[in-house]
N, C-alpha and C. Protein backbone atom coordinates (compact mmCIF):
# COMPACT_ATOMS: atom_id res chain seq x y z
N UNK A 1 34.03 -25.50 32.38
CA UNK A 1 33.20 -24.41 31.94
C UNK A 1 31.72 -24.81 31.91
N UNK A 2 31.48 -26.20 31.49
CA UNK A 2 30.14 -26.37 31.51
C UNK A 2 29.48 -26.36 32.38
N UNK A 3 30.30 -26.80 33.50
CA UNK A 3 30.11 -27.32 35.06
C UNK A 3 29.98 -25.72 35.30
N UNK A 4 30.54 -24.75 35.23
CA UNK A 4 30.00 -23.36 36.09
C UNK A 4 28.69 -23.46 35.09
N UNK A 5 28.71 -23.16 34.15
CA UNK A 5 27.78 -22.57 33.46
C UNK A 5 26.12 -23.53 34.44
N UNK A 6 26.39 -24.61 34.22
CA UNK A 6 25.05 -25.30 35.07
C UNK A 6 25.21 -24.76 36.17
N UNK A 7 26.16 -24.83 37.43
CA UNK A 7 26.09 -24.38 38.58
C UNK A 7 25.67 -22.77 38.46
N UNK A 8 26.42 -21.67 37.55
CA UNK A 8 24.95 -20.98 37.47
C UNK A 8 23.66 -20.49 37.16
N UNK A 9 23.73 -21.64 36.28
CA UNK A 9 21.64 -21.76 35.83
C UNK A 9 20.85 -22.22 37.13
N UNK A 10 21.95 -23.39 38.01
CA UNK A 10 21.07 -23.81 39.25
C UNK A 10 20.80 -22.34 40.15
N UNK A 11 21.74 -22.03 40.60
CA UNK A 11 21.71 -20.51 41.21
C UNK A 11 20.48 -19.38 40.59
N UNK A 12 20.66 -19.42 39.40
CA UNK A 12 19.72 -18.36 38.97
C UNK A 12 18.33 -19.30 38.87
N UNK A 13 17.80 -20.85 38.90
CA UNK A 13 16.90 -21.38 39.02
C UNK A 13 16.06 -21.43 40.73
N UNK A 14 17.14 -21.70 41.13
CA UNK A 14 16.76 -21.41 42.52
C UNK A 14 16.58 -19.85 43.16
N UNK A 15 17.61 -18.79 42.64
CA UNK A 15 16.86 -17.41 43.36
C UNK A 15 15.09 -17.04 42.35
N UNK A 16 15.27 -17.61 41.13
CA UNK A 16 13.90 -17.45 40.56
C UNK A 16 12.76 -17.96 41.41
N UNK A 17 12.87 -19.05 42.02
CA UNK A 17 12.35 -20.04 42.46
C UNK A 17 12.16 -19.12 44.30
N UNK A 18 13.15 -18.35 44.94
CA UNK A 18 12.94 -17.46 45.85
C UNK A 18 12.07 -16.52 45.61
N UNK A 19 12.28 -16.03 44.59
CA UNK A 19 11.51 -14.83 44.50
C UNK A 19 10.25 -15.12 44.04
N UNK A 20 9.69 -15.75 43.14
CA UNK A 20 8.32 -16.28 43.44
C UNK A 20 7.95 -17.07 44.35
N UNK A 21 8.53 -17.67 45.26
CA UNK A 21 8.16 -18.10 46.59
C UNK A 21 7.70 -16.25 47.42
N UNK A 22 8.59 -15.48 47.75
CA UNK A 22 8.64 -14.13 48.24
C UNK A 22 7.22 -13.50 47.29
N UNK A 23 7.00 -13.21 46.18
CA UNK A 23 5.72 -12.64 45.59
C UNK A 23 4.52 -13.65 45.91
N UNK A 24 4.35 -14.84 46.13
CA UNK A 24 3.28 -15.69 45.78
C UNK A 24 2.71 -14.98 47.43
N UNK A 25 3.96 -15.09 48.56
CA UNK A 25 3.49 -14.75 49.90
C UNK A 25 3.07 -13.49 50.03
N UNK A 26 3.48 -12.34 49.16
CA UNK A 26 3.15 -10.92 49.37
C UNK A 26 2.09 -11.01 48.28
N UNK A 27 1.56 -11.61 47.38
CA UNK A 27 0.02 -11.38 47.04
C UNK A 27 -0.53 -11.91 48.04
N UNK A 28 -0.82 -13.20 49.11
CA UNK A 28 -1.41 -13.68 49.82
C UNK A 28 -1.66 -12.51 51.02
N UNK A 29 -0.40 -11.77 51.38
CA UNK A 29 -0.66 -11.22 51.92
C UNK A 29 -1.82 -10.01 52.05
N UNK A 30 -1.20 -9.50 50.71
CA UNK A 30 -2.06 -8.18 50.29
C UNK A 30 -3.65 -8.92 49.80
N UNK A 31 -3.78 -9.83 49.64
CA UNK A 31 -5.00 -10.42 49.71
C UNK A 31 -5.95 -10.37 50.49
N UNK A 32 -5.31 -10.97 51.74
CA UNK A 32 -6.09 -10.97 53.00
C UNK A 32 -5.83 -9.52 53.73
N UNK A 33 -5.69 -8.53 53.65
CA UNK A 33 -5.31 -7.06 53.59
C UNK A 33 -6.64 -6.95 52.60
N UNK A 34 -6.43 -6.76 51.82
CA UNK A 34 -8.36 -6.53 50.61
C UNK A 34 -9.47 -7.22 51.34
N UNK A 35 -9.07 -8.42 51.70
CA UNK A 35 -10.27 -9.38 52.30
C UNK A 35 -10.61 -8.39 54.00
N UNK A 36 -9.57 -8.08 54.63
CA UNK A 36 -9.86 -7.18 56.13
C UNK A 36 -10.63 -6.37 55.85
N UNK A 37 -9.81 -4.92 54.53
CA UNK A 37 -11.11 -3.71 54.07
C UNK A 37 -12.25 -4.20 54.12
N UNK A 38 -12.33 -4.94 52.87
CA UNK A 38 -13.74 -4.87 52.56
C UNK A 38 -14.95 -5.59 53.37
N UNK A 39 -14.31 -6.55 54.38
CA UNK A 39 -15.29 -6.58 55.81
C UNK A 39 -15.43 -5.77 56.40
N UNK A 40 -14.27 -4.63 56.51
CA UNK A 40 -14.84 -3.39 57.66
C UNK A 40 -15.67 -2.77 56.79
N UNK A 41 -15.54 -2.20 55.18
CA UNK A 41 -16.27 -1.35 54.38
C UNK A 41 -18.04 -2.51 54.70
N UNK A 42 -18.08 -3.30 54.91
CA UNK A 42 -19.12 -4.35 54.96
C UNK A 42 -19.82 -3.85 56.00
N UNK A 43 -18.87 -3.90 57.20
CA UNK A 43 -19.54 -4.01 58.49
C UNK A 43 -19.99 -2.27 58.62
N UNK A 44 -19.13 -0.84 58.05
CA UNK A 44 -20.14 -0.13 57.93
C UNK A 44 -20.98 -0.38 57.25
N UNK A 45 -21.49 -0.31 56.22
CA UNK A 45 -22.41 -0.28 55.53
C UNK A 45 -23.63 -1.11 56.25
N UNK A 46 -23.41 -1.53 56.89
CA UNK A 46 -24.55 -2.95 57.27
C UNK A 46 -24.97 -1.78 58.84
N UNK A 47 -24.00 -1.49 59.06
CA UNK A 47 -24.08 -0.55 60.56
C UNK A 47 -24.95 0.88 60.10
N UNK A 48 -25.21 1.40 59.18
CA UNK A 48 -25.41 2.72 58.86
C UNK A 48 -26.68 2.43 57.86
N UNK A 49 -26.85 1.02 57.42
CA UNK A 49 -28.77 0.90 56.95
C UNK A 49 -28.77 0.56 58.46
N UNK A 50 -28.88 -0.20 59.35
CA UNK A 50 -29.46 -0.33 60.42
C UNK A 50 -29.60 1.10 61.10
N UNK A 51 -28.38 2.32 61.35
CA UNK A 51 -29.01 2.90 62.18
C UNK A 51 -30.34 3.51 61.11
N UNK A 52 -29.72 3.71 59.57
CA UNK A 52 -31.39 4.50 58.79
C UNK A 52 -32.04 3.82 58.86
N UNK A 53 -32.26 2.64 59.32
CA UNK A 53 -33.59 1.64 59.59
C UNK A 53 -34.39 2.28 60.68
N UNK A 54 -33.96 2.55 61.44
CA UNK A 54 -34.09 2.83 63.23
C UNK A 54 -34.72 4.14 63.03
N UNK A 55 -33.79 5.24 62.68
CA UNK A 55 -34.41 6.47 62.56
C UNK A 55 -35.40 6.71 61.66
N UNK A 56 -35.48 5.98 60.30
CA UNK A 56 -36.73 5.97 59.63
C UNK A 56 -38.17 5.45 60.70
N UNK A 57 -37.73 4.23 61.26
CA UNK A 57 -38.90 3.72 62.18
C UNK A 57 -39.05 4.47 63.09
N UNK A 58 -38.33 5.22 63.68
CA UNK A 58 -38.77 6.21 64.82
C UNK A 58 -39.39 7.58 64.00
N UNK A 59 -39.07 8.06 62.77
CA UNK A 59 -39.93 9.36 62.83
C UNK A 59 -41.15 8.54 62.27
N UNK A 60 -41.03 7.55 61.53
CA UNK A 60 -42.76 7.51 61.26
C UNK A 60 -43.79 6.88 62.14
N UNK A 61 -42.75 6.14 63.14
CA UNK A 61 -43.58 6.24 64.64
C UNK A 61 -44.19 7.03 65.60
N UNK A 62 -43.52 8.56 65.44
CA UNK A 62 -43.59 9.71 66.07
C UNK A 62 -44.64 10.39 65.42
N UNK A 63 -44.44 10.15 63.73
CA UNK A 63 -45.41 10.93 63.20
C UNK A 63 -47.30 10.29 63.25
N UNK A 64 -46.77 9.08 63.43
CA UNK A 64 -47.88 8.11 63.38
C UNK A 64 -48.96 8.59 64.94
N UNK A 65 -47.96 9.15 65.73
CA UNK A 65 -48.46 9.24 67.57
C UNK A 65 -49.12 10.67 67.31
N UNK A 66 -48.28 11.34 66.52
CA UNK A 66 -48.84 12.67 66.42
C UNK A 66 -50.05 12.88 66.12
N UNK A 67 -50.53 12.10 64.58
CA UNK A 67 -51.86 12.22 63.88
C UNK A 67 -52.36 11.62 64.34
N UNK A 68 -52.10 10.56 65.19
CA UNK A 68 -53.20 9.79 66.33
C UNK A 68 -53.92 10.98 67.10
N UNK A 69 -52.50 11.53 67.90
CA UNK A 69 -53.18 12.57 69.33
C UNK A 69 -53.90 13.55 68.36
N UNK A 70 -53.47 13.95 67.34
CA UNK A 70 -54.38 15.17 66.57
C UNK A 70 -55.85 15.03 66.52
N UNK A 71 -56.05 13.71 66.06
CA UNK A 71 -57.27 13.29 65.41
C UNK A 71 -58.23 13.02 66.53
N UNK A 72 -57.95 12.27 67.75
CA UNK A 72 -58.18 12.38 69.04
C UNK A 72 -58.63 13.70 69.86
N UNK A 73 -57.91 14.45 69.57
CA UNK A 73 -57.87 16.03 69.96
C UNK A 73 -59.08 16.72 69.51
N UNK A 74 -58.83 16.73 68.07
CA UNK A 74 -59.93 17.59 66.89
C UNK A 74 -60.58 16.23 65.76
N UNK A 75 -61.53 15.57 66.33
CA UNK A 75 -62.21 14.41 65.29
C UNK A 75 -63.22 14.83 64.41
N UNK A 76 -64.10 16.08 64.55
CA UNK A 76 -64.85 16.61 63.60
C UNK A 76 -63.49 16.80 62.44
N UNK A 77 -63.09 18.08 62.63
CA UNK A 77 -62.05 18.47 61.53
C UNK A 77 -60.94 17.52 61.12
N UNK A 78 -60.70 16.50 61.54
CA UNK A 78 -60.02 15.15 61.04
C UNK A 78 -60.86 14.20 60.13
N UNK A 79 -61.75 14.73 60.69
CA UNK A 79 -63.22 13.30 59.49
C UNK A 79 -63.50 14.40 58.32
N UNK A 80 -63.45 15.61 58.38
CA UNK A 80 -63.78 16.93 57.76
C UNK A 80 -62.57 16.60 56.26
N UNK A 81 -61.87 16.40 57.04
CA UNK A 81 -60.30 16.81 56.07
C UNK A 81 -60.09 15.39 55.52
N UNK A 82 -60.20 14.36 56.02
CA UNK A 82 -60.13 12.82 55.76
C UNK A 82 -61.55 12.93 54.59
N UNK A 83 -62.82 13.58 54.89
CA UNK A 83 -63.66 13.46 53.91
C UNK A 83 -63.16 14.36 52.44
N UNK A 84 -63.05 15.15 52.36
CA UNK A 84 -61.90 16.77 51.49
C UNK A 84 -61.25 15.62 50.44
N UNK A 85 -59.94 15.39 51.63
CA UNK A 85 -59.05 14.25 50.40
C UNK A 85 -59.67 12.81 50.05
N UNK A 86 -60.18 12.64 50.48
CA UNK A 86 -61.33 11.38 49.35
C UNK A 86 -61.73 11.97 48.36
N UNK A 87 -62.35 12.91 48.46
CA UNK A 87 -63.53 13.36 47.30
C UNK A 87 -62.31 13.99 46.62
N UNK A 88 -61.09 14.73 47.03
CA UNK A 88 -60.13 14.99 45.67
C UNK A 88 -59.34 14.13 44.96
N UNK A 89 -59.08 12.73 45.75
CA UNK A 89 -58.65 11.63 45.13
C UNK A 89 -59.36 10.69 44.02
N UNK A 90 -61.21 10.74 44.65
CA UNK A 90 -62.06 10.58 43.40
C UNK A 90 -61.76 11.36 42.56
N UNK A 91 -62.23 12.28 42.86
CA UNK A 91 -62.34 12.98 41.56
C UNK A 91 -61.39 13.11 40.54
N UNK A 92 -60.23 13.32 41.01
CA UNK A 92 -58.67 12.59 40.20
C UNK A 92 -58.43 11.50 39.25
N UNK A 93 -58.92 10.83 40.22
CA UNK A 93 -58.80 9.85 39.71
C UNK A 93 -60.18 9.48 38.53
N UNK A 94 -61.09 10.02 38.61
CA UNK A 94 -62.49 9.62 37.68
C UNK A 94 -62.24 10.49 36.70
N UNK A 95 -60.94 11.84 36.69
CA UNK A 95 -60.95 12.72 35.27
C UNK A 95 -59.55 11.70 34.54
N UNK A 96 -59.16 11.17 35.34
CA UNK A 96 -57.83 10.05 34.48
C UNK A 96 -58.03 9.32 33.54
């Protein structure tokens, strides 16, 4: 009787001993499964400031060409309007 009784503590020591072998591998797994996401969630994020990098630099490049050709175009009324907002930014600023 004693002899089963150990032979099945070994049995139930050893399937214990399976089955945390079996969980230790399925957290590892599901680990590196979390570790895959969150490089792809990475690699958008890193992909989508670059393209708003790009399109920010292109409209204020565009806008930058624009008030170039404007000012080029019409330079009285550009020095006119460039003089306007000075004197309202003084003055703003000297009632502060």
């Amino acid at each position: 009787m004693v002899d089963r009784v150990k032979d099945n503590a070994q049995d139930l020591m050893s399937l214990a001993g399976d089955v945390a072998g079996h969980a230790r591998e399925k957290v590892q797994e599901w680990a590196g499964e979390a570790r895959e996401v969150a490089e792809h969630a990475g690699d958008k994020a890193q992909k989508w400031a670059c393209d708003a990098y790009e399109a920010t630099t292109n409209s204020f490049g565009d806008f930058g060409r624009e008030v170039t050709s404007l000012v080029r175009k019409h330079p009285l009324p550009a020095l006119l309007i460039g003089f306007g907002v000075g004197l309202l930014i003084g003055r703003t600023a000297r009632t502060s």
